[in-house]
PDB file of N, CA and C in Angstrom:
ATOM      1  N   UNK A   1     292.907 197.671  59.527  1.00  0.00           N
ATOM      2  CA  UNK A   1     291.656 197.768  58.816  1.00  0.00           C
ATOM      3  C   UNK A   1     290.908 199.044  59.213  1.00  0.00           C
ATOM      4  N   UNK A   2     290.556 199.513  61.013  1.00  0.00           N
ATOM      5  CA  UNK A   2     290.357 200.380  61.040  1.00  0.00           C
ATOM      6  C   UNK A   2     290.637 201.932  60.528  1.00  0.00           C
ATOM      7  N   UNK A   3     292.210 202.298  60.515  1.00  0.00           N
ATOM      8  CA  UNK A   3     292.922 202.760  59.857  1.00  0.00           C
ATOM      9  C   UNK A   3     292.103 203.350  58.813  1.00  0.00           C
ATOM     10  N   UNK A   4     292.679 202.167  57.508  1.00  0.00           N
ATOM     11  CA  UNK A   4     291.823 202.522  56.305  1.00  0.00           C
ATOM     12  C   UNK A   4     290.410 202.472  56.074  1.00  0.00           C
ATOM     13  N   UNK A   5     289.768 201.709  56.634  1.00  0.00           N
ATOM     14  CA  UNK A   5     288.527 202.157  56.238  1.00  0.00           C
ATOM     15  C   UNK A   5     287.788 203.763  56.801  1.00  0.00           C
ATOM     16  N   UNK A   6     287.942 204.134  58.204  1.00  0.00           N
ATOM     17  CA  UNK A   6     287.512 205.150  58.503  1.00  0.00           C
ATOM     18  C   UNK A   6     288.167 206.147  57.984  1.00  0.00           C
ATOM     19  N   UNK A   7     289.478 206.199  57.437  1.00  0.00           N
ATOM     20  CA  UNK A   7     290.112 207.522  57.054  1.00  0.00           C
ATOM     21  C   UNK A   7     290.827 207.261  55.864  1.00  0.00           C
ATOM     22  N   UNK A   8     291.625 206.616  55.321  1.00  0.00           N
ATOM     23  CA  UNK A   8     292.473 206.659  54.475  1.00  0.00           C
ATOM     24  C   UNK A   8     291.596 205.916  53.197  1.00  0.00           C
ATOM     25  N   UNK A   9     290.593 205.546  53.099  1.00  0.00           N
ATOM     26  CA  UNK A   9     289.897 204.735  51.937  1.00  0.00           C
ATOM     27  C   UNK A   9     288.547 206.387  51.938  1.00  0.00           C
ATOM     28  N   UNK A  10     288.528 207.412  52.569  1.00  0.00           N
ATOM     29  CA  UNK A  10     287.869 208.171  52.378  1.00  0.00           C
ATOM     30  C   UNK A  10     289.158 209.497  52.169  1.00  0.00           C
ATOM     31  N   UNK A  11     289.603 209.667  52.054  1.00  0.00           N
ATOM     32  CA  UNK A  11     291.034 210.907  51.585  1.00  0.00           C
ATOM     33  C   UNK A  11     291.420 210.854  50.923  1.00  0.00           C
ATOM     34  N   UNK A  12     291.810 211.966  50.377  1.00  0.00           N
ATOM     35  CA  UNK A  12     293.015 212.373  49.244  1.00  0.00           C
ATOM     36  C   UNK A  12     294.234 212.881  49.813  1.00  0.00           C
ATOM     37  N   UNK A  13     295.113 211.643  49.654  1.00  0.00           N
ATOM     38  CA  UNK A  13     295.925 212.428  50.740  1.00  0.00           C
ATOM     39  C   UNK A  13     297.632 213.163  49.415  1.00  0.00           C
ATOM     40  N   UNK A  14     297.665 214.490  49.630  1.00  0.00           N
ATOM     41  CA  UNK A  14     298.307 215.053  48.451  1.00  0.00           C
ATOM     42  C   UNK A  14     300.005 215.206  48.921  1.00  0.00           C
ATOM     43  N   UNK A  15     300.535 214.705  49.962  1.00  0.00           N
ATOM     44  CA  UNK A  15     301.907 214.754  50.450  1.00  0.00           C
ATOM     45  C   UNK A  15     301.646 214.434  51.714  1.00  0.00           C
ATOM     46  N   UNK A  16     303.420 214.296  52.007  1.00  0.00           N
ATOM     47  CA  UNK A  16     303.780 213.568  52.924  1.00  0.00           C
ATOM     48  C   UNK A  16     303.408 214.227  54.920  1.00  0.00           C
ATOM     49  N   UNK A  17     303.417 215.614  54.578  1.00  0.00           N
ATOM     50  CA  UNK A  17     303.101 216.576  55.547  1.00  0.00           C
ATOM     51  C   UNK A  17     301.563 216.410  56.137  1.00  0.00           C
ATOM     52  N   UNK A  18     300.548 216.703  55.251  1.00  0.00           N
ATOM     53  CA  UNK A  18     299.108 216.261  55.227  1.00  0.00           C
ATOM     54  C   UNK A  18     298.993 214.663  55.826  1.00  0.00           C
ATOM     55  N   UNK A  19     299.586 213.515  55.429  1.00  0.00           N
ATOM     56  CA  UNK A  19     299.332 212.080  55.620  1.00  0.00           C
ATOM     57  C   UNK A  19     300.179 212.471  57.021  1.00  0.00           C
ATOM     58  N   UNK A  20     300.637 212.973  57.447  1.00  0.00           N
ATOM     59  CA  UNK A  20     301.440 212.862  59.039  1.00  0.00           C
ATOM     60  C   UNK A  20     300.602 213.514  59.643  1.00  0.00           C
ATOM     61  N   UNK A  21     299.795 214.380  59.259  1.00  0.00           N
ATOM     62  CA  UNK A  21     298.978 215.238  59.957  1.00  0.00           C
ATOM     63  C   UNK A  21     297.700 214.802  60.489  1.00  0.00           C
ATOM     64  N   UNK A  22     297.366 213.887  59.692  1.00  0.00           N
ATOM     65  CA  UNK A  22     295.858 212.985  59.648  1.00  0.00           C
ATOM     66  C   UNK A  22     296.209 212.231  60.071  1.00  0.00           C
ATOM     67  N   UNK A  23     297.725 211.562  60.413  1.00  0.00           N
ATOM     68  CA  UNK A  23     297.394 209.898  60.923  1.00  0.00           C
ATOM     69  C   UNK A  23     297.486 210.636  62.685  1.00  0.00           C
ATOM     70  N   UNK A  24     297.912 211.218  62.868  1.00  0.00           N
ATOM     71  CA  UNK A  24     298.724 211.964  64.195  1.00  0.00           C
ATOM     72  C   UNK A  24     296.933 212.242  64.870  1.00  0.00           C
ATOM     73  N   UNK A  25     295.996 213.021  64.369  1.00  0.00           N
ATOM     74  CA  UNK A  25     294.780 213.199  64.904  1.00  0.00           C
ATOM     75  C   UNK A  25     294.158 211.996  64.688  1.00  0.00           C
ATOM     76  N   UNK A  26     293.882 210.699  63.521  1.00  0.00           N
ATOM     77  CA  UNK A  26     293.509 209.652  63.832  1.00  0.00           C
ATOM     78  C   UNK A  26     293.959 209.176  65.029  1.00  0.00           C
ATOM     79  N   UNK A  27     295.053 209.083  65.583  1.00  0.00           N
ATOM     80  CA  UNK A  27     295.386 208.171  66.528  1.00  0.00           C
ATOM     81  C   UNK A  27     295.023 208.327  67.992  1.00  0.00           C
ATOM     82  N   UNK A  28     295.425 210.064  67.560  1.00  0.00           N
ATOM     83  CA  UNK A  28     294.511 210.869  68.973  1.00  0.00           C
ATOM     84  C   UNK A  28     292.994 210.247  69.445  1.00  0.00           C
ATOM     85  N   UNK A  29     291.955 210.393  67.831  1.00  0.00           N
ATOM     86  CA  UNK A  29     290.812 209.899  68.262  1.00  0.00           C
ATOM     87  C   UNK A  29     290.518 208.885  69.056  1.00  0.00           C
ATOM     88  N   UNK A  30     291.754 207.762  67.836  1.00  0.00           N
ATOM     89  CA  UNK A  30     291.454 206.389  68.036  1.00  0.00           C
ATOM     90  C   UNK A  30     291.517 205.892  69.850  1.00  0.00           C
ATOM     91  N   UNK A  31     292.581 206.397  70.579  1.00  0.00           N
ATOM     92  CA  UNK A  31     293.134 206.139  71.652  1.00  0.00           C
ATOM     93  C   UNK A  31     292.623 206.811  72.645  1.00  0.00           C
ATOM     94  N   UNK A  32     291.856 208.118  72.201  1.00  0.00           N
ATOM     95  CA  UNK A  32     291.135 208.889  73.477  1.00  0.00           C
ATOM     96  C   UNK A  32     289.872 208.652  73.272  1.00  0.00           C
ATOM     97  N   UNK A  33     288.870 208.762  72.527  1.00  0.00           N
ATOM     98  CA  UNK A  33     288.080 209.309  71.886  1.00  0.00           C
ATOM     99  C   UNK A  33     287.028 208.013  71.691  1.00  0.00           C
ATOM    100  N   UNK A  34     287.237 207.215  70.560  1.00  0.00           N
ATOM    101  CA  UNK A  34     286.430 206.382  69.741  1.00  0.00           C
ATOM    102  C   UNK A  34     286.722 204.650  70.599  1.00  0.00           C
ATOM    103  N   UNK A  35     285.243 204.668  70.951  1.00  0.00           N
ATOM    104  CA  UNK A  35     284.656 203.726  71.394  1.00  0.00           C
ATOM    105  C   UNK A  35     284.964 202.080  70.646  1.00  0.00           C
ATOM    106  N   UNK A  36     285.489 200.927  71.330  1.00  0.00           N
ATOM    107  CA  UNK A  36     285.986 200.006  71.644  1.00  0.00           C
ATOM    108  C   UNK A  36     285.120 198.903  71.906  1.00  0.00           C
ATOM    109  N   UNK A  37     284.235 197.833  71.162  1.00  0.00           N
ATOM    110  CA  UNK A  37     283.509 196.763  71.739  1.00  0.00           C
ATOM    111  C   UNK A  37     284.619 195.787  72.344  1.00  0.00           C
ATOM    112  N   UNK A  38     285.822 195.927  72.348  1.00  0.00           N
ATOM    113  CA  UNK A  38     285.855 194.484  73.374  1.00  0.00           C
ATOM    114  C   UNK A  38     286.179 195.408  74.457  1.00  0.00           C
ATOM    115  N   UNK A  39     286.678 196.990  74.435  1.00  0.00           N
ATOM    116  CA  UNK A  39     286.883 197.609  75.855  1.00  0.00           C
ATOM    117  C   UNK A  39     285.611 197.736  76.623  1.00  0.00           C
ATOM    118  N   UNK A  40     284.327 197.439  76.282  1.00  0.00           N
ATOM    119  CA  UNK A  40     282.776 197.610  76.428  1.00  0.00           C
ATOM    120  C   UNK A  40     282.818 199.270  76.391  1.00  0.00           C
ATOM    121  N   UNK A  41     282.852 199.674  74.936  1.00  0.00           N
ATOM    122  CA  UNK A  41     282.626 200.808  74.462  1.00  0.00           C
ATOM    123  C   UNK A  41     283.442 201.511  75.071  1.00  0.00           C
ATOM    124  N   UNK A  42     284.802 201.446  75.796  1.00  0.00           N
ATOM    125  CA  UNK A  42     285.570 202.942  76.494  1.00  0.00           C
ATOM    126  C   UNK A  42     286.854 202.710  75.236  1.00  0.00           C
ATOM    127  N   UNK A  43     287.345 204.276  75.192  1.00  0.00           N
ATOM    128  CA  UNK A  43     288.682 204.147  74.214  1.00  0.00           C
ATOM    129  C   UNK A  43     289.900 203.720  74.994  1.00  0.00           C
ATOM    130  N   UNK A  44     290.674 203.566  74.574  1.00  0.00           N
ATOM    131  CA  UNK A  44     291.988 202.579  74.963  1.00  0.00           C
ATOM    132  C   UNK A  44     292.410 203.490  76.118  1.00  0.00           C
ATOM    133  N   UNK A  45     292.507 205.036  76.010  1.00  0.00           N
ATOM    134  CA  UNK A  45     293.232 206.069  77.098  1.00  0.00           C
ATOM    135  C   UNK A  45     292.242 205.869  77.859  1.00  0.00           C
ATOM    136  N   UNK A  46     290.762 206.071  78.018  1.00  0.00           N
ATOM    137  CA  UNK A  46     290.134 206.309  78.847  1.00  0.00           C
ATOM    138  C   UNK A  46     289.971 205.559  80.123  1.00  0.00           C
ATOM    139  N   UNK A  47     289.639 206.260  80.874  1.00  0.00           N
ATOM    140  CA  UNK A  47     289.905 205.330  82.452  1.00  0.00           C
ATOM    141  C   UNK A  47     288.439 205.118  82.990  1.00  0.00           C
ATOM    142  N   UNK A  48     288.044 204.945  82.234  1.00  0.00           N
ATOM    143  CA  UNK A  48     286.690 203.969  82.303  1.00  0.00           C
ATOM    144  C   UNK A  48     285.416 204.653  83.046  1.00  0.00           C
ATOM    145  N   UNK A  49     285.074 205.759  83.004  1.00  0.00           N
ATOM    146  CA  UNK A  49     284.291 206.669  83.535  1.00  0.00           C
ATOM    147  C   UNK A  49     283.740 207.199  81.912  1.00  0.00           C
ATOM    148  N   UNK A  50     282.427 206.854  82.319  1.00  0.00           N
ATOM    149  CA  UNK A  50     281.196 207.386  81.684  1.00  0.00           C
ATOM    150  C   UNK A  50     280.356 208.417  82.305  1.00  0.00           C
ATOM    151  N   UNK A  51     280.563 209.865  81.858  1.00  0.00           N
ATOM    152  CA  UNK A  51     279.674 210.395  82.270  1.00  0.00           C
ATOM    153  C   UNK A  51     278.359 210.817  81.443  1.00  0.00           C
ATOM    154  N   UNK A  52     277.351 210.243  81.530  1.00  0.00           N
ATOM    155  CA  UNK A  52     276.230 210.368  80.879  1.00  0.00           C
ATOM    156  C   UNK A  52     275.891 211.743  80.959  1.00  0.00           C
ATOM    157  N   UNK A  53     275.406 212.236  79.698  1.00  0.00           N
ATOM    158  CA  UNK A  53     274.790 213.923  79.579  1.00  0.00           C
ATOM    159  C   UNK A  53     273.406 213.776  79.656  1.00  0.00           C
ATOM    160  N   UNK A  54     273.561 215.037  81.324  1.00  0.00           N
ATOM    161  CA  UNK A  54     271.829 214.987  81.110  1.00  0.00           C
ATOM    162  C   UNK A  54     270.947 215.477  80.094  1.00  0.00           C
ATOM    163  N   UNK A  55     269.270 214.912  79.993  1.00  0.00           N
ATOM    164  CA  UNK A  55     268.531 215.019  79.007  1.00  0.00           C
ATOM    165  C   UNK A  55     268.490 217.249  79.164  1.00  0.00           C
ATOM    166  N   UNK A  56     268.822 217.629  78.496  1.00  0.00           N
ATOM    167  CA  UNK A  56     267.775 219.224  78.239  1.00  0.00           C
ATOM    168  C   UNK A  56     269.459 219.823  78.175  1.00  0.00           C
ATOM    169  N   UNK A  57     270.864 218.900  78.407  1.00  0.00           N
ATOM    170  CA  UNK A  57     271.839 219.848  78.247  1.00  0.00           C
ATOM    171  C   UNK A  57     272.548 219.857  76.846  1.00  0.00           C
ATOM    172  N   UNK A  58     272.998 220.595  76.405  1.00  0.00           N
ATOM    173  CA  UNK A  58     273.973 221.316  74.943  1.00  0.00           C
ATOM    174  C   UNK A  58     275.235 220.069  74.882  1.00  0.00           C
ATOM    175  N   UNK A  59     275.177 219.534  73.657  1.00  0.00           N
ATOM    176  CA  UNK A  59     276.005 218.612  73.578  1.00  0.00           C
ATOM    177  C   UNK A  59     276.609 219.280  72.238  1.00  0.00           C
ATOM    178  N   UNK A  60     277.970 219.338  72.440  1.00  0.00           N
ATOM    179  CA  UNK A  60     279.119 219.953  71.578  1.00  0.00           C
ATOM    180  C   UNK A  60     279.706 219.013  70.332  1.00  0.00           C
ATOM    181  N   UNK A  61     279.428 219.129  69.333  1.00  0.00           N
ATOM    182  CA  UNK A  61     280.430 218.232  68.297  1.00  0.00           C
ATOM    183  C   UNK A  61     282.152 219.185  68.029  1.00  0.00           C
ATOM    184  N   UNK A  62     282.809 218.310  68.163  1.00  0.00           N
ATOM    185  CA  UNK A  62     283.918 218.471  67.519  1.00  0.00           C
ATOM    186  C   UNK A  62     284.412 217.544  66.562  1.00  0.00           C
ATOM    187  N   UNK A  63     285.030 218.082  64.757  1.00  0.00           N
ATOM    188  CA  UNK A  63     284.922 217.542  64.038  1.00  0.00           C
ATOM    189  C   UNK A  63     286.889 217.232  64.312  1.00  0.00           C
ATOM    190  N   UNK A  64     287.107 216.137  63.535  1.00  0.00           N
ATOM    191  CA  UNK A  64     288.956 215.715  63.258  1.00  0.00           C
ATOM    192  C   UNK A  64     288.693 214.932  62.089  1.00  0.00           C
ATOM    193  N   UNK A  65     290.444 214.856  62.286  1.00  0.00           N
ATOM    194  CA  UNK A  65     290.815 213.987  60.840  1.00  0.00           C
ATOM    195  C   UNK A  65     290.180 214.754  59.585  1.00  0.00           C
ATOM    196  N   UNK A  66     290.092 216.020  59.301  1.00  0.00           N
ATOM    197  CA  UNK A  66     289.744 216.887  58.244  1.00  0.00           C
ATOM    198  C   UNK A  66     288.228 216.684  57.848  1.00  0.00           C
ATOM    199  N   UNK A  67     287.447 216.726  59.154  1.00  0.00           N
ATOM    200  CA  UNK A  67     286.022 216.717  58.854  1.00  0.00           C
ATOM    201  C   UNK A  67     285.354 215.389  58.963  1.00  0.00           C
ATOM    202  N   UNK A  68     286.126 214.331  58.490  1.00  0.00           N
ATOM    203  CA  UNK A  68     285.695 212.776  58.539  1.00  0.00           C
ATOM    204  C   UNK A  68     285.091 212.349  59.216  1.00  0.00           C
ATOM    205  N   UNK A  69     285.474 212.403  60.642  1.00  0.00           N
ATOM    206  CA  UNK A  69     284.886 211.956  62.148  1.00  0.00           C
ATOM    207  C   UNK A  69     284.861 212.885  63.018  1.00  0.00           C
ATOM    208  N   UNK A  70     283.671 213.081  63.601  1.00  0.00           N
ATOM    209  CA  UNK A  70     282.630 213.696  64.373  1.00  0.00           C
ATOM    210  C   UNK A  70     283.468 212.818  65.944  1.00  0.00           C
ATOM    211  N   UNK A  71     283.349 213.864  67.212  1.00  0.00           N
ATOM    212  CA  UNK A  71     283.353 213.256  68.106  1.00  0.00           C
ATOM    213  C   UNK A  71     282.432 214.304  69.251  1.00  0.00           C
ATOM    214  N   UNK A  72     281.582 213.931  70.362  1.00  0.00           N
ATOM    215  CA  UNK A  72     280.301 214.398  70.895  1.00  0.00           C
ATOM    216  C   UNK A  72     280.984 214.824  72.431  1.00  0.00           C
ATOM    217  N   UNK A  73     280.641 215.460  73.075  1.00  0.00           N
ATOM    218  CA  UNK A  73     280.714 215.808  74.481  1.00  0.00           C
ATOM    219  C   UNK A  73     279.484 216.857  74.897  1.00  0.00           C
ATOM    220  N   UNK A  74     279.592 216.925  76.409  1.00  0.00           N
ATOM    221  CA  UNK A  74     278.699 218.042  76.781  1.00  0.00           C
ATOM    222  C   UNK A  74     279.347 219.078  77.029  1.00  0.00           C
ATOM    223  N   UNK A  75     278.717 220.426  76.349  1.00  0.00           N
ATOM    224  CA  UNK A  75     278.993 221.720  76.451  1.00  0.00           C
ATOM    225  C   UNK A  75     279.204 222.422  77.493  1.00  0.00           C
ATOM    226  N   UNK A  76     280.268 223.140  77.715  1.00  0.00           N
ATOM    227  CA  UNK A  76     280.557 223.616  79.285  1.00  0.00           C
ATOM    228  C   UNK A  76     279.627 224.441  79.378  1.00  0.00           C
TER     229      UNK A  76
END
């Protein structure tokens, strides 16, 4: 369900090269990246360290999955 609703119910996906390309960075997200309520918000790779960004520092977006999903960190 996740799958399609976050990515594949929002794409056009025009061949077989492109749909390997998008599921390959979905999964990346999914497994590093994107937050988990029964993991209490950590992604499946992550080893359970939260580092909170302090208030006044540069927080970096990086976009995947061809713009779709946004993912946040702090700026070196």
């Amino acid at each position: 369900h996740t799958l399609r609703h976050e990515l594949l119910d929002r794409t056009l996906i025009f061949n077989e090269r492109q749909l390997r390309s998008l599921l390959g960075e979905f999964i990346e997200h999914y497994n590093a990246h994107r937050p988990h309520s029964s993991l209490n918000q950590h992604a499946p790779d992550d080893e359970g360290v939260v580092v909170p960004i302090a208030t006044g520092h540069t927080i970096e977006r990086h976009s995947t999955c061809a713009g779709l999903i946004n993912e946040y960190s702090a700026a070196a």
